[in-house]
Protein backbone atom coordinates (compact mmCIF):
# COMPACT_ATOMS: atom_id res chain seq x y z
CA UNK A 1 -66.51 -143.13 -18.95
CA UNK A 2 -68.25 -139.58 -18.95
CA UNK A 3 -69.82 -140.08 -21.69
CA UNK A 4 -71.43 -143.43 -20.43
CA UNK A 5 -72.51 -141.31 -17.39
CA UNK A 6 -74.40 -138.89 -19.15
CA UNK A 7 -75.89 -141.64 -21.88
CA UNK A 8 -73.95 -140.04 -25.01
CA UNK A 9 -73.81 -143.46 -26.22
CA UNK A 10 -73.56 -142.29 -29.91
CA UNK A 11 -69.82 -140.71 -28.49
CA UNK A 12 -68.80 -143.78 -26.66
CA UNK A 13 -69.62 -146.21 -29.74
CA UNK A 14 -67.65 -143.83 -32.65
CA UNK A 15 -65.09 -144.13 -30.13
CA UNK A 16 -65.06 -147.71 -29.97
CA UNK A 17 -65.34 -147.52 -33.73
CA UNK A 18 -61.91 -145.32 -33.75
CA UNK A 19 -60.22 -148.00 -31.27
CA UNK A 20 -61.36 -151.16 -33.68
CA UNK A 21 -60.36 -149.16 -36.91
CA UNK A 22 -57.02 -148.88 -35.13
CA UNK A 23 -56.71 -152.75 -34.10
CA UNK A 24 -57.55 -153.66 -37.64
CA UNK A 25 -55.18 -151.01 -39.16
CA UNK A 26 -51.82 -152.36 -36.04
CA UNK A 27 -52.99 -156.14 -36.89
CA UNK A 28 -52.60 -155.98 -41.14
CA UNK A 29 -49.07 -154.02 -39.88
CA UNK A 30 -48.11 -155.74 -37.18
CA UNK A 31 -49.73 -159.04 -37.07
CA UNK A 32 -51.60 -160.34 -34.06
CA UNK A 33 -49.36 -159.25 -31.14
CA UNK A 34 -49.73 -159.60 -27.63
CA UNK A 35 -50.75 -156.04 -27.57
CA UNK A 36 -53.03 -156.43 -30.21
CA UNK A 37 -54.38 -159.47 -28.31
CA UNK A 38 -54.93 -157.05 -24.94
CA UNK A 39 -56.53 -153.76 -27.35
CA UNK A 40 -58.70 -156.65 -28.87
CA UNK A 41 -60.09 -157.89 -25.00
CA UNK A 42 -60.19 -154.13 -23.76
CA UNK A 43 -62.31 -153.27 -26.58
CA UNK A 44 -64.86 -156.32 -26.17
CA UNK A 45 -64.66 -155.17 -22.33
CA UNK A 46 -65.76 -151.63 -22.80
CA UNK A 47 -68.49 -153.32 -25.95
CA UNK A 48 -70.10 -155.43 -23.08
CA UNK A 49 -72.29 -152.62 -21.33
CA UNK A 50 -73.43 -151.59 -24.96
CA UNK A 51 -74.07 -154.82 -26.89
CA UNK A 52 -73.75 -157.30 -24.19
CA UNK A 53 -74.60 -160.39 -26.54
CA UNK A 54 -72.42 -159.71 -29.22
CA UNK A 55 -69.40 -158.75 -26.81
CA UNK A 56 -70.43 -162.65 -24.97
CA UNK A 57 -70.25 -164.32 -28.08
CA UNK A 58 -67.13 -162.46 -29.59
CA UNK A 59 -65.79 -163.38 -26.28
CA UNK A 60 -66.42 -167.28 -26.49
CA UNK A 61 -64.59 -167.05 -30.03
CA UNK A 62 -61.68 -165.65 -28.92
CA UNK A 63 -61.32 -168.15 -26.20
CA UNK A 64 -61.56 -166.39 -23.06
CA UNK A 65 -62.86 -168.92 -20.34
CA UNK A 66 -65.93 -167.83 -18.13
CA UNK A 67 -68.80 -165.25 -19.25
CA UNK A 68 -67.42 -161.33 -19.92
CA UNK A 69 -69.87 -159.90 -17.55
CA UNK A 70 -67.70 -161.77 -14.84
């Protein structure tokens, strides 16, 4: 979240890079778990500020009733 404050928005995105690396690497592991299911929302959560369209439709594919922004 600091870095959102003070618009490092090249940190915040190779972060979120880091976090989907990690989902990919626990789902080929693990297989889609419920806690993969959750990282996989949390991510498109904290994607929504940053690429609001792409976060809505990855949203809509996962299933996830309602808009993201709500």
């Amino acid at each position: 979240s600091q870095d959102m404050e003070r618009f490092s928005f090249n940190t915040v995105v190779a972060a979120l890079m880091e976090l989907s690396n990690t989902l990919q690497r626990t789902r080929a592991e693990l297989g889609a778990t419920d806690a993969w299911r959750e990282g996989r929302e949390a991510l498109l959560l904290m994607l929504a500020p940053l690429a609001p369209h792409v976060a809505e439709e990855c949203w809509e594919v996962i299933g996830r009733p309602f808009s993201i922004h709500q």
